[in-house]
PDB file of N, CA and C in Angstrom:
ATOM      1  N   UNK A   1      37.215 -17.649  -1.289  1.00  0.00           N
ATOM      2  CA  UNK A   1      36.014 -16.902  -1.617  1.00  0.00           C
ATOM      3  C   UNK A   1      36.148 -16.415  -3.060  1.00  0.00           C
ATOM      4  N   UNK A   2      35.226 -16.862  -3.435  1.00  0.00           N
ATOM      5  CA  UNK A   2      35.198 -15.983  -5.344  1.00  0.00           C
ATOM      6  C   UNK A   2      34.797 -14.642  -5.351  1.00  0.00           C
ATOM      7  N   UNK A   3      35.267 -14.463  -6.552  1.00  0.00           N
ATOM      8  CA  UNK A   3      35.177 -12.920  -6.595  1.00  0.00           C
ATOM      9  C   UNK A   3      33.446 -12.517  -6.700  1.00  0.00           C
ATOM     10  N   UNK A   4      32.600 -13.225  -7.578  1.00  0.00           N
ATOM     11  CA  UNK A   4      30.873 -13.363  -6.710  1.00  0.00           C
ATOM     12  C   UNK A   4      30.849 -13.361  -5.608  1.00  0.00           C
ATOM     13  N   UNK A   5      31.188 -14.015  -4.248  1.00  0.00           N
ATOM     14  CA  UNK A   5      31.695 -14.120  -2.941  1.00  0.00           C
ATOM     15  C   UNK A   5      31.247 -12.847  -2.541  1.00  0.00           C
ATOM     16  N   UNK A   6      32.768 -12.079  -2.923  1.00  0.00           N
ATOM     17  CA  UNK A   6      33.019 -11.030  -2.329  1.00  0.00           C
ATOM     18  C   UNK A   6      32.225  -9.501  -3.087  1.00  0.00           C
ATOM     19  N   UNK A   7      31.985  -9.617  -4.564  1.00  0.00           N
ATOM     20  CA  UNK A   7      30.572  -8.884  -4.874  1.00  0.00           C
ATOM     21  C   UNK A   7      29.518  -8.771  -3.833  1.00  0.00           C
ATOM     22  N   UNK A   8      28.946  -9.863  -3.902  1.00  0.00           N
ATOM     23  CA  UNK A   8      27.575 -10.165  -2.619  1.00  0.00           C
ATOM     24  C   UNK A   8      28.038  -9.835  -1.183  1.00  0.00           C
ATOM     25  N   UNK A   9      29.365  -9.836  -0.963  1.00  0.00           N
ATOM     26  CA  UNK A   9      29.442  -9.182   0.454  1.00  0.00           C
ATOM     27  C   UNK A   9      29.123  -8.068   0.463  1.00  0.00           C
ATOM     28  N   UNK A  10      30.129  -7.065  -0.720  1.00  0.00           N
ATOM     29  CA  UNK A  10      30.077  -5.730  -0.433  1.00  0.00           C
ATOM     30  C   UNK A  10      28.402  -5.015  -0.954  1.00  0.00           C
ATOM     31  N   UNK A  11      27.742  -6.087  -1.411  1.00  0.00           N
ATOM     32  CA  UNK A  11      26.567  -5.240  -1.961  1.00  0.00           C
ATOM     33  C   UNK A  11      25.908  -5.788  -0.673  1.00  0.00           C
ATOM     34  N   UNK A  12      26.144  -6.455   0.175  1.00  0.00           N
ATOM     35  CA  UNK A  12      25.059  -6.487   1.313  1.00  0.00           C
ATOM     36  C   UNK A  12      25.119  -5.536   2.699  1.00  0.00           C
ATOM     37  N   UNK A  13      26.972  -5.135   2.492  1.00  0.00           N
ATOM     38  CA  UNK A  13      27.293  -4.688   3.457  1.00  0.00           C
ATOM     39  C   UNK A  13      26.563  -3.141   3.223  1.00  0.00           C
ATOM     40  N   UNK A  14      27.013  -2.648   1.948  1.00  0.00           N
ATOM     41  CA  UNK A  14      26.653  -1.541   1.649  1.00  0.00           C
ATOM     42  C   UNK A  14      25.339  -0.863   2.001  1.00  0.00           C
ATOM     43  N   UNK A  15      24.111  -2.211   1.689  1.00  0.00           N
ATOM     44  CA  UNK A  15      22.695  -2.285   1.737  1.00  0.00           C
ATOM     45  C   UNK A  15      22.245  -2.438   3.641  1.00  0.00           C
ATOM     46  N   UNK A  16      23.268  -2.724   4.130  1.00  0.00           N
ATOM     47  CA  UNK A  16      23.058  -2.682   5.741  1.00  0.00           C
ATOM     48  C   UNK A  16      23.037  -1.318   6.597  1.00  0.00           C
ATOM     49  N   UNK A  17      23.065  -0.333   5.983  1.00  0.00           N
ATOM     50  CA  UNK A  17      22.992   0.978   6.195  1.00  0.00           C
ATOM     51  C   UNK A  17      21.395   1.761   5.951  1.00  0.00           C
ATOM     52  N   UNK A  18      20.948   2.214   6.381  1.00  0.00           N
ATOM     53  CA  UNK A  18      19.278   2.720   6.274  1.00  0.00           C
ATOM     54  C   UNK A  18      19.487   3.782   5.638  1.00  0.00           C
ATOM     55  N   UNK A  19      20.971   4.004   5.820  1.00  0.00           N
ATOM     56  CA  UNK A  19      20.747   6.148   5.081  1.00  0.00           C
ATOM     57  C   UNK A  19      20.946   5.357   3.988  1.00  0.00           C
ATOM     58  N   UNK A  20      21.837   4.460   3.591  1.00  0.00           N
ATOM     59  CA  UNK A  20      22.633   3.945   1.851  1.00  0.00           C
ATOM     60  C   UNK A  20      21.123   3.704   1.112  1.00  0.00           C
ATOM     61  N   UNK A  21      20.282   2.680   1.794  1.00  0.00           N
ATOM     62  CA  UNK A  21      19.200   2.462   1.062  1.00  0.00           C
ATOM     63  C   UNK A  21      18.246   3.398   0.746  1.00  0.00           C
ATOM     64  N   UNK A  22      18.216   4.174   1.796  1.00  0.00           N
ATOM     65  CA  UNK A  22      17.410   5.562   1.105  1.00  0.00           C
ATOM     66  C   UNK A  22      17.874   6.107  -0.029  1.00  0.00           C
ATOM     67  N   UNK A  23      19.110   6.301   0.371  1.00  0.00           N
ATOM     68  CA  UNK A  23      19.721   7.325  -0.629  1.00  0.00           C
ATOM     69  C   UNK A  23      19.286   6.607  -2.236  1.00  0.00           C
ATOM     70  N   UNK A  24      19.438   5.100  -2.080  1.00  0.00           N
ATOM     71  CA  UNK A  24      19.042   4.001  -3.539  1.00  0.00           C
ATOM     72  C   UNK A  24      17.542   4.358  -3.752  1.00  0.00           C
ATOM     73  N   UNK A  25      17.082   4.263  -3.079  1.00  0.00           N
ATOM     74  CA  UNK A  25      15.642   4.823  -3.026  1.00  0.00           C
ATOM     75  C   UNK A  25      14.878   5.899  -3.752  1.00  0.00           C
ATOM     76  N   UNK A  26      15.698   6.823  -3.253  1.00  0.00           N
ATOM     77  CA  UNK A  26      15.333   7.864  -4.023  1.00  0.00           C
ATOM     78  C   UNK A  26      16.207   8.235  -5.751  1.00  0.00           C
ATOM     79  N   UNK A  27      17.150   7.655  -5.380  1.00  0.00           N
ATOM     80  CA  UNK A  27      17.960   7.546  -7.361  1.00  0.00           C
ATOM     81  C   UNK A  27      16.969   6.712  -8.180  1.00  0.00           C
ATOM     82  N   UNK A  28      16.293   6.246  -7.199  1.00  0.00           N
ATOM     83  CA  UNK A  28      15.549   4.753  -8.446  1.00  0.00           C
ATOM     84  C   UNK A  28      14.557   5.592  -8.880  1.00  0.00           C
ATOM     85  N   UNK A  29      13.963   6.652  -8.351  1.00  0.00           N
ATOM     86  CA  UNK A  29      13.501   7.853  -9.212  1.00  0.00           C
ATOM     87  C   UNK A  29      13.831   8.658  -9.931  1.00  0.00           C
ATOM     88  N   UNK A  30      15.280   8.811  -9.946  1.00  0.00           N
ATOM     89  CA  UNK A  30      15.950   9.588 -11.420  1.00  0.00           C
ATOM     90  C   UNK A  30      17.698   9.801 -10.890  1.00  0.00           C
ATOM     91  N   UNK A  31      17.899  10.479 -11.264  1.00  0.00           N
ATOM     92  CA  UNK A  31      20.132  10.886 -11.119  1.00  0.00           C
ATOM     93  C   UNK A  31      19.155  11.952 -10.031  1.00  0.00           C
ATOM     94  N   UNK A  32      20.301  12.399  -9.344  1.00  0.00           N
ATOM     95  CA  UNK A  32      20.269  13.478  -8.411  1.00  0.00           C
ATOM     96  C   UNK A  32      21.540  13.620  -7.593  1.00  0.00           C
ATOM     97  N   UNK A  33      22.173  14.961  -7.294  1.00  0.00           N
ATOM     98  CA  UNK A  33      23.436  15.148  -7.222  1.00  0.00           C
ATOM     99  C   UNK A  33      23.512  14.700  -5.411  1.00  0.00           C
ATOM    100  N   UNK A  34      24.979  15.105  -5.124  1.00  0.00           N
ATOM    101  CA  UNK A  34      25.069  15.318  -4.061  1.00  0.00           C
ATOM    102  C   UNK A  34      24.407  16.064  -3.130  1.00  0.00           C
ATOM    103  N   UNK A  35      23.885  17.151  -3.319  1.00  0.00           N
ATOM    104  CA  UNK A  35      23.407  17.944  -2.452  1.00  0.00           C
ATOM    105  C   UNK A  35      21.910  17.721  -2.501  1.00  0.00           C
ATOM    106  N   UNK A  36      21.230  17.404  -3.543  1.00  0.00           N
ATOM    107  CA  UNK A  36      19.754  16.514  -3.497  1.00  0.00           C
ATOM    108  C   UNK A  36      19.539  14.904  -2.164  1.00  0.00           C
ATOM    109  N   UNK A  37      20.947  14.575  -2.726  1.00  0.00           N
ATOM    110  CA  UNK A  37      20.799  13.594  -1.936  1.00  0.00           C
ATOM    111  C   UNK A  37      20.688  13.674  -0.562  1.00  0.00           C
ATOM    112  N   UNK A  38      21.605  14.322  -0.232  1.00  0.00           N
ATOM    113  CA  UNK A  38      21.122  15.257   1.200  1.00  0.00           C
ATOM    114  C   UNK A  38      20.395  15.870   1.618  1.00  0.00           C
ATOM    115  N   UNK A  39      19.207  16.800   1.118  1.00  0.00           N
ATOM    116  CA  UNK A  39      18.821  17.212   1.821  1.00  0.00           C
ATOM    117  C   UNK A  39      17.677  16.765   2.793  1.00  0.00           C
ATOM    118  N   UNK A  40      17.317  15.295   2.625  1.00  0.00           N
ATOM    119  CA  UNK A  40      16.023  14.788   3.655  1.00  0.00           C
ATOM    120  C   UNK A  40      16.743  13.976   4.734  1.00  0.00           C
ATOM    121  N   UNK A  41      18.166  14.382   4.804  1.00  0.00           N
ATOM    122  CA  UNK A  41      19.179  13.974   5.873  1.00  0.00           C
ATOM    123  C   UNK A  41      19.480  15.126   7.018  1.00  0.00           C
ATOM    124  N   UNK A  42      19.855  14.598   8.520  1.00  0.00           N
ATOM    125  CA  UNK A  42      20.843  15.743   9.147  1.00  0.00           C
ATOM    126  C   UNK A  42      21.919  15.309   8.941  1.00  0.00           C
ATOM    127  N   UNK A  43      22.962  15.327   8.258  1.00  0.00           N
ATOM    128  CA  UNK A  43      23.697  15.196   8.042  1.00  0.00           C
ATOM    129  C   UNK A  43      24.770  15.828   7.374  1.00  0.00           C
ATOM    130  N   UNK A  44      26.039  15.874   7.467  1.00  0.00           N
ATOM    131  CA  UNK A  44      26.477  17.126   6.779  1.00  0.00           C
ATOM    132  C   UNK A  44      27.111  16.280   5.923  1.00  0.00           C
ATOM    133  N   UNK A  45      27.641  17.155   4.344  1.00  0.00           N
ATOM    134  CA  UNK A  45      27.233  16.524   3.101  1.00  0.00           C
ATOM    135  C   UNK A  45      28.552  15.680   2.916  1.00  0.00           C
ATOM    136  N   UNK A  46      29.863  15.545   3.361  1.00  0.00           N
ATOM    137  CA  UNK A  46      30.942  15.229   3.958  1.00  0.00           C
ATOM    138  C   UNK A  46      30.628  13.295   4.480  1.00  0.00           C
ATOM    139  N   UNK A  47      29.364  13.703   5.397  1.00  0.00           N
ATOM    140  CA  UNK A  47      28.991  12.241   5.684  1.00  0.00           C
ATOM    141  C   UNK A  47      27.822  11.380   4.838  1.00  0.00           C
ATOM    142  N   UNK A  48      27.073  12.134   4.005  1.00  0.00           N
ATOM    143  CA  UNK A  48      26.452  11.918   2.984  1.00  0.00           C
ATOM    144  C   UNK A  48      27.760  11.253   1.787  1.00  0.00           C
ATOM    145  N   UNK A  49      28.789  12.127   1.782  1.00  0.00           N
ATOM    146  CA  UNK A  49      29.724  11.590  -0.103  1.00  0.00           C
ATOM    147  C   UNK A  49      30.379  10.176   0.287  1.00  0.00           C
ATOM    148  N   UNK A  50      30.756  10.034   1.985  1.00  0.00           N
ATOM    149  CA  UNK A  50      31.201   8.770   2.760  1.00  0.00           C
ATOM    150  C   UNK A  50      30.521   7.674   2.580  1.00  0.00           C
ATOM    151  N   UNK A  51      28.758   8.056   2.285  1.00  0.00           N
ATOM    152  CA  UNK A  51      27.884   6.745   2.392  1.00  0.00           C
ATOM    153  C   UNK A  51      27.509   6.449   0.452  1.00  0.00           C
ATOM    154  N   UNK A  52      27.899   7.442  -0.313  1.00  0.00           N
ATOM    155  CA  UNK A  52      28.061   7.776  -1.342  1.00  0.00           C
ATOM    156  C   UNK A  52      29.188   6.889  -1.968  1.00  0.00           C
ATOM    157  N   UNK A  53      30.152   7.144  -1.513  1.00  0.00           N
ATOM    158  CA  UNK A  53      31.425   6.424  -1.812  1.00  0.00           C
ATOM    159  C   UNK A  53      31.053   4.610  -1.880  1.00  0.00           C
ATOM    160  N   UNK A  54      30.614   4.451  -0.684  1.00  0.00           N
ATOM    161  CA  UNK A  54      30.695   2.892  -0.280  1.00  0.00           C
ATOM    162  C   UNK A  54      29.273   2.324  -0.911  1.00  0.00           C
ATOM    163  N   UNK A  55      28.354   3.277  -1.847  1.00  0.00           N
ATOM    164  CA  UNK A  55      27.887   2.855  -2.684  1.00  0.00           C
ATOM    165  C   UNK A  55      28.372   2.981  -3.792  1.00  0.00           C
ATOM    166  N   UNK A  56      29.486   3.386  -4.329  1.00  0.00           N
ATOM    167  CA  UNK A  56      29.763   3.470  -5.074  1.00  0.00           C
ATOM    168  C   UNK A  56      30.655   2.001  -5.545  1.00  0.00           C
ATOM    169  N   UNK A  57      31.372   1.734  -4.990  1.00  0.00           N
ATOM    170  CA  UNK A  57      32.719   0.924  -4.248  1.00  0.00           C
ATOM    171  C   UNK A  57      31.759  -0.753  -4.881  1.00  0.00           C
ATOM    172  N   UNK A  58      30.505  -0.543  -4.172  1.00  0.00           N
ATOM    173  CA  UNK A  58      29.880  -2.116  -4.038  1.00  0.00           C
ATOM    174  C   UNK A  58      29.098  -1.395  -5.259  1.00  0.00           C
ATOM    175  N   UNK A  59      29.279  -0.940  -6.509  1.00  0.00           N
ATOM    176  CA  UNK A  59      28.577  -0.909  -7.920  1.00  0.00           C
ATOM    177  C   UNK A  59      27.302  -0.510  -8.259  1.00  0.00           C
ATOM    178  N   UNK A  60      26.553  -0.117  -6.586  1.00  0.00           N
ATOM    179  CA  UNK A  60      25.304   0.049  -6.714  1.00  0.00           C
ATOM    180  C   UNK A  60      24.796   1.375  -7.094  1.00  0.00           C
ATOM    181  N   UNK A  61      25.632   2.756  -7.557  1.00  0.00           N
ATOM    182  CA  UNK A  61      25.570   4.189  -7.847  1.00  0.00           C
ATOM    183  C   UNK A  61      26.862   4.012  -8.495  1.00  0.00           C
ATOM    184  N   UNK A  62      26.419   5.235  -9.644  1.00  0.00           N
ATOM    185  CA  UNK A  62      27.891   5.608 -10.574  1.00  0.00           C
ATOM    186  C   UNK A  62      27.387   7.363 -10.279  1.00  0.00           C
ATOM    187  N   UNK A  63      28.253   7.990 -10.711  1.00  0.00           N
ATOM    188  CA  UNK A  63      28.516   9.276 -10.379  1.00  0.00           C
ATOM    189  C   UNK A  63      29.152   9.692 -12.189  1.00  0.00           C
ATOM    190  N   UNK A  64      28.239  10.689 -12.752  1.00  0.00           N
ATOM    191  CA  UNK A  64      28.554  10.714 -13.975  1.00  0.00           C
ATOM    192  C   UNK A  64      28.975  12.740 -13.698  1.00  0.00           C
ATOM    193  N   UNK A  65      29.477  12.967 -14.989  1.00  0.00           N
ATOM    194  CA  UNK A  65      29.638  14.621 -15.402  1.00  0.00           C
ATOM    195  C   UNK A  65      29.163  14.907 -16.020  1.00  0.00           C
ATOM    196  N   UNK A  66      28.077  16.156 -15.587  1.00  0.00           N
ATOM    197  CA  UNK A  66      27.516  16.974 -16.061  1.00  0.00           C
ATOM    198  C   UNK A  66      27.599  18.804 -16.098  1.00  0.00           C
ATOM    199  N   UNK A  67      28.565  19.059 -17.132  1.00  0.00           N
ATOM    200  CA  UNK A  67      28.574  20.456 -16.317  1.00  0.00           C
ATOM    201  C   UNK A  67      29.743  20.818 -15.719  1.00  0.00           C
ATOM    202  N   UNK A  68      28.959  21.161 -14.480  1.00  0.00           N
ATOM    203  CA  UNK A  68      29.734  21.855 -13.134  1.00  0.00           C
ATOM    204  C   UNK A  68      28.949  20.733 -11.947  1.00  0.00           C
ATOM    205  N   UNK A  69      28.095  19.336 -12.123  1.00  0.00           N
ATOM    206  CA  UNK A  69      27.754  18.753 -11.096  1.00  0.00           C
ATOM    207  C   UNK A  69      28.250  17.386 -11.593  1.00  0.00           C
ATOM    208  N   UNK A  70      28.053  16.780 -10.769  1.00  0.00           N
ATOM    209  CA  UNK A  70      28.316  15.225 -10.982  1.00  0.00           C
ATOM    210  C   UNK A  70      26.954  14.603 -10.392  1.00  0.00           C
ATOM    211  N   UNK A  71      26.227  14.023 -11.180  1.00  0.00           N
ATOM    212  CA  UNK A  71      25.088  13.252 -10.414  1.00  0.00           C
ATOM    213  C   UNK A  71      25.009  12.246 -10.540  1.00  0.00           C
ATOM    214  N   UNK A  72      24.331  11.420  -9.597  1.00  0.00           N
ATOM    215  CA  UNK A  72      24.318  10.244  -8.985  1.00  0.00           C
ATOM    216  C   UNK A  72      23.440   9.119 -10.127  1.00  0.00           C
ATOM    217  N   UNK A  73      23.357   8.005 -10.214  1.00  0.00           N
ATOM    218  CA  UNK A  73      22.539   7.588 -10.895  1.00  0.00           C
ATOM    219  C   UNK A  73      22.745   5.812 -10.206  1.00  0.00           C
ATOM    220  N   UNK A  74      21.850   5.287 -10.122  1.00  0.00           N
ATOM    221  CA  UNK A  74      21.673   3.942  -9.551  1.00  0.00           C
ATOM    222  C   UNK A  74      21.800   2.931 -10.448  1.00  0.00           C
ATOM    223  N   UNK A  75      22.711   2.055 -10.151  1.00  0.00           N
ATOM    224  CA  UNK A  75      23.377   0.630 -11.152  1.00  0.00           C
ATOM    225  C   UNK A  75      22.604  -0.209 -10.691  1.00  0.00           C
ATOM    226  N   UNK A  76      21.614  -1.393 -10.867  1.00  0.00           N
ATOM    227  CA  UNK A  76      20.676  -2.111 -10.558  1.00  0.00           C
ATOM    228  C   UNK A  76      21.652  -3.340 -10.753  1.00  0.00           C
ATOM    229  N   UNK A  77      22.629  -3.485 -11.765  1.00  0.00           N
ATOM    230  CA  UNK A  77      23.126  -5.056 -11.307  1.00  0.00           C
ATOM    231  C   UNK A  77      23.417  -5.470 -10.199  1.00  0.00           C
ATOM    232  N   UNK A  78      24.319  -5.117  -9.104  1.00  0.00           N
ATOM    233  CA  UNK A  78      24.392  -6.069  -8.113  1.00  0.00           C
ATOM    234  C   UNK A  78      23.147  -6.202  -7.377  1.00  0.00           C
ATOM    235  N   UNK A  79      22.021  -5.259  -7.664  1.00  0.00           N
ATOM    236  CA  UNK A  79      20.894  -5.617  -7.077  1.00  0.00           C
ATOM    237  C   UNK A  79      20.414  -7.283  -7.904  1.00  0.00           C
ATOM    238  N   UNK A  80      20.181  -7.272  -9.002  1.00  0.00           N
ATOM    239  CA  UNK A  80      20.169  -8.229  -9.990  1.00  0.00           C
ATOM    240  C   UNK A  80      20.765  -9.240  -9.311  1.00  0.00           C
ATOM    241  N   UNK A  81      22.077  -9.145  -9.215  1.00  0.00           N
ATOM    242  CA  UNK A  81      22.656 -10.389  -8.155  1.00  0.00           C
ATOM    243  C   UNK A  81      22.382 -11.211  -6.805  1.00  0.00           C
ATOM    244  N   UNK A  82      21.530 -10.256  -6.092  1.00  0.00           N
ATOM    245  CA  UNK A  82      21.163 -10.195  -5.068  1.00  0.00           C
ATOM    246  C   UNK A  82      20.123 -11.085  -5.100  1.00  0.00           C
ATOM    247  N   UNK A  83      19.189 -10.958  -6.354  1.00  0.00           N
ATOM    248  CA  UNK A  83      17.960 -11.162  -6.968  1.00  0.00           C
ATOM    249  C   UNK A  83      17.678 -12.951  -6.645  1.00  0.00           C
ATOM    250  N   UNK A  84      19.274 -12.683  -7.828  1.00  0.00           N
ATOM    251  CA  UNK A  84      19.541 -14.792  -8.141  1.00  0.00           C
ATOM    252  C   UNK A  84      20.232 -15.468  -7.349  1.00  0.00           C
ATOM    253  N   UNK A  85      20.948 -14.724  -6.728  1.00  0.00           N
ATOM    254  CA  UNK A  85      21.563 -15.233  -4.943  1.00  0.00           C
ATOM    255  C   UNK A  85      20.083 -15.956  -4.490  1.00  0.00           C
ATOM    256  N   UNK A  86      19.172 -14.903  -3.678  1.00  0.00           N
ATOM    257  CA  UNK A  86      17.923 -15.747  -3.200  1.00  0.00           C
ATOM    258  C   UNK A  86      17.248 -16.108  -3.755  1.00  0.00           C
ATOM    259  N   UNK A  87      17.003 -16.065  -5.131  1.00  0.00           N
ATOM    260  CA  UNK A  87      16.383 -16.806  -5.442  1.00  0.00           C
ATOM    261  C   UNK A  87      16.606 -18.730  -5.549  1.00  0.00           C
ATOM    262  N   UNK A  88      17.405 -18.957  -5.150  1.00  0.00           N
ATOM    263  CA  UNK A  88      18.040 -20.263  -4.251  1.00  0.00           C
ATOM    264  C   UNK A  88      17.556 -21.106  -3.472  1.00  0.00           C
ATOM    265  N   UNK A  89      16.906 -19.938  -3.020  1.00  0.00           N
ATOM    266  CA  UNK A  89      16.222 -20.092  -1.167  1.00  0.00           C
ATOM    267  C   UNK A  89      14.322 -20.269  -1.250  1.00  0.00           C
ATOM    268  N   UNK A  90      14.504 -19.460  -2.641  1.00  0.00           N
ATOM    269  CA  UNK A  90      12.598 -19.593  -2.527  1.00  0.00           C
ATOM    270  C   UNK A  90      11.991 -20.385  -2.262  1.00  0.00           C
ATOM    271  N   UNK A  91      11.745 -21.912  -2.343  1.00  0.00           N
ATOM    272  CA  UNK A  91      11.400 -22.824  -2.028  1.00  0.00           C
ATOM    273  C   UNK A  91      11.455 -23.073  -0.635  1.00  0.00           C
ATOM    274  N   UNK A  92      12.627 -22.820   0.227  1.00  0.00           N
ATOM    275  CA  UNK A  92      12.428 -22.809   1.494  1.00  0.00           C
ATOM    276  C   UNK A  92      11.134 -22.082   2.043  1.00  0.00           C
ATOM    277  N   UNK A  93      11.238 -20.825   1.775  1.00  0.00           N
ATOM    278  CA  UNK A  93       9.956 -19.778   2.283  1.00  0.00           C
ATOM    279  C   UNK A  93       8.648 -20.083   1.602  1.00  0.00           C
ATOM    280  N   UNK A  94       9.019 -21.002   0.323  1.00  0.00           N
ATOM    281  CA  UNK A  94       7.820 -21.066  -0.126  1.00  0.00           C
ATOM    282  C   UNK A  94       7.097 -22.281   0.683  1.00  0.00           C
ATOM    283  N   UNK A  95       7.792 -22.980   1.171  1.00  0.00           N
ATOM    284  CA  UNK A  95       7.321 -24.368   1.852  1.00  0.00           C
ATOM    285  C   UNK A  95       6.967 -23.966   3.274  1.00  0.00           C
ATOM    286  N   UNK A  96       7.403 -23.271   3.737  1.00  0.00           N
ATOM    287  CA  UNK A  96       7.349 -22.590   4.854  1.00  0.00           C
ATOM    288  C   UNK A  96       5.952 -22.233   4.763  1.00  0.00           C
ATOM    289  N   UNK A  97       5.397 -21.038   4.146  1.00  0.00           N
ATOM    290  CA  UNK A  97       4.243 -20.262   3.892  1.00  0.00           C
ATOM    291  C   UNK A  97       3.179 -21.497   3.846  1.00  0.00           C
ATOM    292  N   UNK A  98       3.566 -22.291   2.758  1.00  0.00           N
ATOM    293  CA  UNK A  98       2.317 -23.661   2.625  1.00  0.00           C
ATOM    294  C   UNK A  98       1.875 -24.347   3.494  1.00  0.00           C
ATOM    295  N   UNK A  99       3.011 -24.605   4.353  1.00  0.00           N
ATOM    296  CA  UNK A  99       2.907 -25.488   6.319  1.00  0.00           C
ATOM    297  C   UNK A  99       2.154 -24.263   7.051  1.00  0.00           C
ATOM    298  N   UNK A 100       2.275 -23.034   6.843  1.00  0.00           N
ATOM    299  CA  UNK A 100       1.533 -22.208   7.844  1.00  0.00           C
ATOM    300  C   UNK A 100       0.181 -22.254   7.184  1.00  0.00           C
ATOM    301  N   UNK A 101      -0.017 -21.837   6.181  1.00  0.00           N
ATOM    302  CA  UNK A 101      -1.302 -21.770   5.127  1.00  0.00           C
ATOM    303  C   UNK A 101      -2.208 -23.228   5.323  1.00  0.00           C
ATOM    304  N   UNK A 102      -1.266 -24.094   5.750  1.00  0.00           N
ATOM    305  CA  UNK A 102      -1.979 -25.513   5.851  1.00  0.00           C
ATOM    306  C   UNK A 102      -2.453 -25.604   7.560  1.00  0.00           C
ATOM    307  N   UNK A 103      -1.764 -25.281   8.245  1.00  0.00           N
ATOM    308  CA  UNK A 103      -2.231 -25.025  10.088  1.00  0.00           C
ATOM    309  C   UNK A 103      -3.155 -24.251  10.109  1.00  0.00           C
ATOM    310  N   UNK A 104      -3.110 -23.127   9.289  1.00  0.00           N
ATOM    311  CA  UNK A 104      -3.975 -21.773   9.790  1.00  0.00           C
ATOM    312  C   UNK A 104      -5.652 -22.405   9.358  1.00  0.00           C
ATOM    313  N   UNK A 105      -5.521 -23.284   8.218  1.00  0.00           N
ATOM    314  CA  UNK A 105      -6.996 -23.565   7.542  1.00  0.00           C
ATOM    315  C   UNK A 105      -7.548 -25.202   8.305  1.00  0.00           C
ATOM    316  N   UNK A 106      -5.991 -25.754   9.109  1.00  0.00           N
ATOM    317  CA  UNK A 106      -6.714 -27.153  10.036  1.00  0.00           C
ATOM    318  C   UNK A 106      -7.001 -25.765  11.373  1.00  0.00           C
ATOM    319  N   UNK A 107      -6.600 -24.831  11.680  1.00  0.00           N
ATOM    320  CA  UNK A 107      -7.735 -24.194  12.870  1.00  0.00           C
ATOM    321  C   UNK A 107      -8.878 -23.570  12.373  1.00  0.00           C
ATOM    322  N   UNK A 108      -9.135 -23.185  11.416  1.00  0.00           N
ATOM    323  CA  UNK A 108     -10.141 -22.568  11.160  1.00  0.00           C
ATOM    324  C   UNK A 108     -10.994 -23.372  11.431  1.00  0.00           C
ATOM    325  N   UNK A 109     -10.788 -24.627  10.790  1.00  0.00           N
ATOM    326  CA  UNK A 109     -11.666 -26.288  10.543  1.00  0.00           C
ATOM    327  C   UNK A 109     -11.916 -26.655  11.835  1.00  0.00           C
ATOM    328  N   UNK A 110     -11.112 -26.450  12.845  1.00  0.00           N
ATOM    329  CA  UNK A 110     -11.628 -27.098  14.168  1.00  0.00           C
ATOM    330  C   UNK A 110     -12.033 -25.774  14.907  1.00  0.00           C
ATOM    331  N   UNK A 111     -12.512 -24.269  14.958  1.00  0.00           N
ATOM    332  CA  UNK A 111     -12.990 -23.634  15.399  1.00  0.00           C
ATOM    333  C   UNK A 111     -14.722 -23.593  14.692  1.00  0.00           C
ATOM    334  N   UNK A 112     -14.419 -24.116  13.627  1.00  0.00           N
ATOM    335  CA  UNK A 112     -16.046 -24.426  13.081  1.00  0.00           C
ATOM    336  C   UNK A 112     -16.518 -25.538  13.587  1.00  0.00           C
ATOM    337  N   UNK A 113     -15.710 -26.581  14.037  1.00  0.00           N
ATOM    338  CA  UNK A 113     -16.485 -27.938  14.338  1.00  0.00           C
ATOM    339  C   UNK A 113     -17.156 -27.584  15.876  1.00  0.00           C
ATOM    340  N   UNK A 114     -15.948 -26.830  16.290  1.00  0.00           N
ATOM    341  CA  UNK A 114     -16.480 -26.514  17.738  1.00  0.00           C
ATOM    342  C   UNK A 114     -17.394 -25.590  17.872  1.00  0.00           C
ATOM    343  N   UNK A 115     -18.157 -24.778  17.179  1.00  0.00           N
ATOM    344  CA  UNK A 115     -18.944 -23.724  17.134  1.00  0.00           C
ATOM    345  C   UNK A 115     -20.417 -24.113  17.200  1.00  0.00           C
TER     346      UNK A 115
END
């Protein structure tokens, strides 16, 4: 496995979590610390820095100093990666969509003939 390989694992594994993607979610609107990040969670902030960490780990949040806080801020490359990974695949879905787009308009055609 190449080290791309194993990038794209950990940025998918990371992204398989609903709290992780929120949490990306809401950074893609600006830095915000630990305790911001928490609060539209039940969660105590302990299990928030855990899901924090393992975004951190897979490149997708850096954690900078400011002060007396450290805030969060969202790294978009391995998203980027993610990007040109599927983009690979487009053609599949795109051919896909065209075979349905092409059935859906031969029924339309034979619900008018029959009408």
């Amino acid at each position: 496995m190449s080290d791309d390989d194993d990038k794209l694992s950990q940025t998918f594994a990371a992204l398989a979590n609903s709290t992780r993607r929120a949490i990306l979610a809401r950074l893609a609107e600006g830095e915000a610390t630990v305790n911001e990040l928490a609060e539209p969670f039940n969660m105590s902030l302990p299990a928030i820095s855990k899901h924090i960490r393992v975004l951190e780990r897979a490149g997708l949040i850096t954690q900078g100093q400011k002060a007396q806080y450290r805030p969060c801020t969202i790294d978009v490359t391995p998203l980027e990666e993610i990007s040109k990974w599927t983009e690979q695949y487009r053609h599949i879905w795109e051919e896909s969509f065209d075979r349905m787009g092409t059935y859906i308009n031969q029924l339309h055609t034979k619900e008018k003939t029959n009408d």
